[in-house]
Protein backbone atom coordinates (compact mmCIF):
# COMPACT_ATOMS: atom_id res chain seq x y z
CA UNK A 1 40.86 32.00 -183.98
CA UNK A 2 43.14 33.49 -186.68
CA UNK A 3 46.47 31.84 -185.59
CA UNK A 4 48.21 33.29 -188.65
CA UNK A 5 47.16 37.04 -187.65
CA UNK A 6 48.76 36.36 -184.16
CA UNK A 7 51.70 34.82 -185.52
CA UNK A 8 51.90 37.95 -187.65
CA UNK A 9 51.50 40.01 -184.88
CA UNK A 10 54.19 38.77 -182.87
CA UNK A 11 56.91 38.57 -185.91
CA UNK A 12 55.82 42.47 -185.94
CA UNK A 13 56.31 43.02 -182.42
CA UNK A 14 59.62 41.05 -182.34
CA UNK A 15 61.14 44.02 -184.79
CA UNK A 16 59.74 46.79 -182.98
CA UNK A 17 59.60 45.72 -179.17
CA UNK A 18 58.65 49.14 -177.64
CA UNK A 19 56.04 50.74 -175.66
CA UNK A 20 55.72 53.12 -178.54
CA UNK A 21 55.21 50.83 -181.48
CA UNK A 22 52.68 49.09 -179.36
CA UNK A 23 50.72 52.25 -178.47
CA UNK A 24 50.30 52.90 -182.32
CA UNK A 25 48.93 49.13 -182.58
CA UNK A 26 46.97 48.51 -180.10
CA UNK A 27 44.01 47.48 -182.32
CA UNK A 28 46.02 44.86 -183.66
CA UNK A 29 46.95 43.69 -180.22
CA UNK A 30 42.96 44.00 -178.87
CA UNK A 31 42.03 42.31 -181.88
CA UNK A 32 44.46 39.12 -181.46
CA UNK A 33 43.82 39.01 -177.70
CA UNK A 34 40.63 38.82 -177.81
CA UNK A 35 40.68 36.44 -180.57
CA UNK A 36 42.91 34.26 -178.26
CA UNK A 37 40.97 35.11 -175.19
CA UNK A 38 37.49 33.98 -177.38
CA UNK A 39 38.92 30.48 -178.56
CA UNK A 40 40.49 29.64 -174.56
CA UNK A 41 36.25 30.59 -173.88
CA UNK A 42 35.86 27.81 -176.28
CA UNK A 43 38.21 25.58 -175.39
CA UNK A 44 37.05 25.66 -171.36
CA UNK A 45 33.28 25.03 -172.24
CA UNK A 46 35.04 21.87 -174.11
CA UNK A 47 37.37 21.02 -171.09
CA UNK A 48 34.71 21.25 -169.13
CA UNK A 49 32.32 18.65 -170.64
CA UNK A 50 35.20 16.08 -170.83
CA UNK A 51 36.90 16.83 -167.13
CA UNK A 52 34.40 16.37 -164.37
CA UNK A 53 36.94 17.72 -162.01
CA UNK A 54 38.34 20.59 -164.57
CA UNK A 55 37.58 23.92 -163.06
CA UNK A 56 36.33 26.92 -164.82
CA UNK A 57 38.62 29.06 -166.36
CA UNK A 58 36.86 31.47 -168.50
CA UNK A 59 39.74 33.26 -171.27
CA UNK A 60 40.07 36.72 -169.68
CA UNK A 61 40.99 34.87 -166.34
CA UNK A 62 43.70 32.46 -167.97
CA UNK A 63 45.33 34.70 -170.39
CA UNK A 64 48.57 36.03 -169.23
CA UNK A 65 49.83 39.88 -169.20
CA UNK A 66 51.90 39.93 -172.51
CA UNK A 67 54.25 42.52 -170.83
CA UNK A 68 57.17 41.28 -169.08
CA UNK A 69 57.66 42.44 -165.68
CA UNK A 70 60.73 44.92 -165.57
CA UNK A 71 61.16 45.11 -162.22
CA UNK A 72 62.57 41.90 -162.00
CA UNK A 73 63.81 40.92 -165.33
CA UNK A 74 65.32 44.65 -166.14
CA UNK A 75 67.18 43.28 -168.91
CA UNK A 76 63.82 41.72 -170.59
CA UNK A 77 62.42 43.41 -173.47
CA UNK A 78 59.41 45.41 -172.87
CA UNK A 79 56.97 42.67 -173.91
CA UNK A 80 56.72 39.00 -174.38
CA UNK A 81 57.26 37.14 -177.75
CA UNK A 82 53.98 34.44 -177.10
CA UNK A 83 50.59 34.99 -176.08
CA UNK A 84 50.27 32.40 -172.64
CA UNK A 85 47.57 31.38 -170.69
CA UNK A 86 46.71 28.98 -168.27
CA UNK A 87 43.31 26.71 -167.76
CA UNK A 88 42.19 24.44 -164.96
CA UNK A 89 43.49 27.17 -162.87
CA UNK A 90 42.37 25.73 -159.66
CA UNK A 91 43.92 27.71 -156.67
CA UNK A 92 47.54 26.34 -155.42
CA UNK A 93 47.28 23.64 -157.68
CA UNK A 94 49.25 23.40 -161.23
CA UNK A 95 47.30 24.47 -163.76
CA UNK A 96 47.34 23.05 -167.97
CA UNK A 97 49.56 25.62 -169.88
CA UNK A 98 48.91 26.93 -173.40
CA UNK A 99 51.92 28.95 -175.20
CA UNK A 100 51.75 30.18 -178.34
CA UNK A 101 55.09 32.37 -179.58
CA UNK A 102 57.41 32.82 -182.74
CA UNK A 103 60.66 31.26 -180.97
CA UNK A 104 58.91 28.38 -178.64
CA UNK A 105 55.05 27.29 -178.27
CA UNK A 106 54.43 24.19 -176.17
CA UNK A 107 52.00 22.99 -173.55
CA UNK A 108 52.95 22.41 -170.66
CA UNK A 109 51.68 21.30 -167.12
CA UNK A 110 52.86 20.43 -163.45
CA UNK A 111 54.26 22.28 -160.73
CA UNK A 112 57.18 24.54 -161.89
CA UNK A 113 59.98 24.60 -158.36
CA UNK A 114 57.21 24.79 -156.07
CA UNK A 115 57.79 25.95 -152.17
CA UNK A 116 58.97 24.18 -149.43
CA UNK A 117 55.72 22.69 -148.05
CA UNK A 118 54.43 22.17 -151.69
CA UNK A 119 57.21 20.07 -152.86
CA UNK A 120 57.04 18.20 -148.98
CA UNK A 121 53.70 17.56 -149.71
CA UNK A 122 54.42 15.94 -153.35
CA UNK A 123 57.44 13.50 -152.06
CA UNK A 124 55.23 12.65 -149.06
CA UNK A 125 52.66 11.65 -151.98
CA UNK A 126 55.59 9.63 -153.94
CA UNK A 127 56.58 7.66 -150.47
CA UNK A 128 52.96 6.45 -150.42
CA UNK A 129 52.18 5.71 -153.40
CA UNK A 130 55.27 6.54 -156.15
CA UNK A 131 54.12 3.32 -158.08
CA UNK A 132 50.72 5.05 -159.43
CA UNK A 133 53.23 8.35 -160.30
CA UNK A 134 55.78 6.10 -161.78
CA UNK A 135 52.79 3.66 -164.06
CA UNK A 136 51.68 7.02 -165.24
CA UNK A 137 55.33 8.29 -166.41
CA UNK A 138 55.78 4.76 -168.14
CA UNK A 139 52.88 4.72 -170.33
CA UNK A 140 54.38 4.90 -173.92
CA UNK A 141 51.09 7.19 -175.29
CA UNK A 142 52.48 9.46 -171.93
CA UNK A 143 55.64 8.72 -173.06
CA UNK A 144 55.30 9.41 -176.96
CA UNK A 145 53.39 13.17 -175.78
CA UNK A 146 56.04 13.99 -173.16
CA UNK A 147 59.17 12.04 -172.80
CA UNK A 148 60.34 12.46 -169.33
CA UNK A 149 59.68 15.12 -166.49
CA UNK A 150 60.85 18.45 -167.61
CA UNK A 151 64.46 18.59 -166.83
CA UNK A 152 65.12 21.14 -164.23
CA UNK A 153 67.42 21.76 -160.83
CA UNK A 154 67.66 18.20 -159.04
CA UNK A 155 68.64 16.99 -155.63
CA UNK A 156 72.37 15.00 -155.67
CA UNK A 157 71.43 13.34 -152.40
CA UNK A 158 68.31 12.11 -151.20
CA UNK A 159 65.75 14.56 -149.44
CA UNK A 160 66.09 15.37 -146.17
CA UNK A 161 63.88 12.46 -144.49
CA UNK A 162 63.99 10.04 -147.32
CA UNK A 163 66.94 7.49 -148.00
CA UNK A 164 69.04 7.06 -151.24
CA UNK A 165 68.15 3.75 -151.81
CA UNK A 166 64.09 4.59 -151.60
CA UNK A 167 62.39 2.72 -154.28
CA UNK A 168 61.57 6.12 -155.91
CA UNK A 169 64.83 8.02 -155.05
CA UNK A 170 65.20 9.72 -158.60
CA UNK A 171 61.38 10.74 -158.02
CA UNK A 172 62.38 12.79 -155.09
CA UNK A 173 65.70 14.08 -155.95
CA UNK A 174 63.13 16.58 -158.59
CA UNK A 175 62.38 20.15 -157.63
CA UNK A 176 60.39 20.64 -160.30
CA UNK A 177 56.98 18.29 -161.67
CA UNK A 178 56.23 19.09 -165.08
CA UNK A 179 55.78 17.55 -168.50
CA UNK A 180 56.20 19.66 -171.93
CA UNK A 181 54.49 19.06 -175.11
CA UNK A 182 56.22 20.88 -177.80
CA UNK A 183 54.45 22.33 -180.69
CA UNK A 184 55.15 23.73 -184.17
CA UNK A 185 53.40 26.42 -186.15
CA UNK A 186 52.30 23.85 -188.70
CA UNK A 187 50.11 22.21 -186.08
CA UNK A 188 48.30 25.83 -184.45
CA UNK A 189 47.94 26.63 -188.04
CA UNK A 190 45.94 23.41 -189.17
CA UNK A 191 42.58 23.34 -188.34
CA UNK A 192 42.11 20.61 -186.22
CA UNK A 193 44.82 22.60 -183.50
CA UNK A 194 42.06 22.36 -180.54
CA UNK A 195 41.29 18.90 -180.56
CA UNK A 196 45.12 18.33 -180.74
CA UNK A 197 44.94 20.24 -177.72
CA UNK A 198 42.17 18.41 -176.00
CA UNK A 199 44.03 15.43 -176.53
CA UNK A 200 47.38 16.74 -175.05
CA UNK A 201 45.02 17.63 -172.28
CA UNK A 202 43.58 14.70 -171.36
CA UNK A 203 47.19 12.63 -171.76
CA UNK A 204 48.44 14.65 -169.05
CA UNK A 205 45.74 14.50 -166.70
CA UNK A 206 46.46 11.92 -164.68
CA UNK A 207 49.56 13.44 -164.19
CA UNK A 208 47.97 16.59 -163.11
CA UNK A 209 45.73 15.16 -161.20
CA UNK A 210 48.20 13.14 -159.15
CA UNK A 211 50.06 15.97 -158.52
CA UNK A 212 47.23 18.12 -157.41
CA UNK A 213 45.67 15.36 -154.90
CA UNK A 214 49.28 15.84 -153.35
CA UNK A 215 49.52 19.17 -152.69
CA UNK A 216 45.87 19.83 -151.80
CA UNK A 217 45.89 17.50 -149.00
């Protein structure tokens, strides 16, 4: 994958975000998608191998639409500034994140504000068993990737049902379950970029996995 063409693409796009500028380059747009869509091929059959529970997610079915979507972000520009897509896209379950963009890339994975019954499902999982969540949030490698859970709305008071002095109150005060990797252009551009990937991958799994035993119960 030519991460510099895509970089260049976007930089381009950034200075002329219109329907029209895009229209006369839509080569350059198939060419980088595809490129992108032809390494996340690549980086599933690799996933694959190492995850016995990773589910197939062949390129054209994780890469996201690069348009934004007007009708509910009117004051968006017309298109996106990253390429996205997602892998391990098992059904209702959080899938493993890949962003690639001139302002912010990252990867990222977790369950972003899920619904009611989701998130009921998760704390039920953390008042059974919040020790295994809270031993995988403490490893330092988890620790050195990630930091903390992705900062996002949180509870003042305990959930409805749960106490404030539950051992894992400041679990379930969280709306959101995520962790973020972020990444620089230095690191997409060096050659060893999918193998840093694989190894973001596999640091968060645990993670994922935890979550995803919750919610498909």
């Amino acid at each position: 994958m030519d991460f510099k063409n895509l970089f260049q693409f976007l930089e381009a796009l950034d200075q002329n975000n219109s329907k029209a500028w895009m229209d006369q380059n839509r080569k350059w747009y198939q060419e980088v998608r595809e490129g992108f869509i032809s390494w996340l091929d690549d980086l599933d059959v690799e996933l694959s191998h190492l995850d016995k529970e990773y589910y197939p997610t062949p390129g054209k079915k994780g890469v996201n639409r690069i348009n934004n979507n007007l009708m509910f972000h009117p004051h968006k520009p017309t298109y996106k500034d990253h390429f996205g897509a997602g892998v391990d896209k098992r059904p209702n379950t959080g899938d493993f994140y890949i962003q690639i963009g001139i302002k912010e890339s990252l990867l990222a994975g977790g369950l972003w504000r899920p619904g009611s019954k989701t998130l009921k499902n998760i704390r039920e999982a953390i008042d059974y068993d919040g020790e295994a969540l809270e031993k995988i949030l403490n490893r330092p490698a988890f620790q050195k990737t990630f930091g903390t859970l992705y900062e996002d709305e949180k509870l003042t008071n305990a959930p409805k049902g749960f106490s404030n002095d539950h051992l894992h109150i400041d679990l379930l005060r969280h709306k959101t379950f995520a962790v973020v990797h972020p990444l620089t252009k230095a690191e997409i551009l060096q050659s060893d970029f999918k193998e840093k990937v694989i190894q973001v991958y596999l640091e968060m799994l645990p993670f994922r996995r935890y979550l995803n035993r919750a919610v498909m119960v």
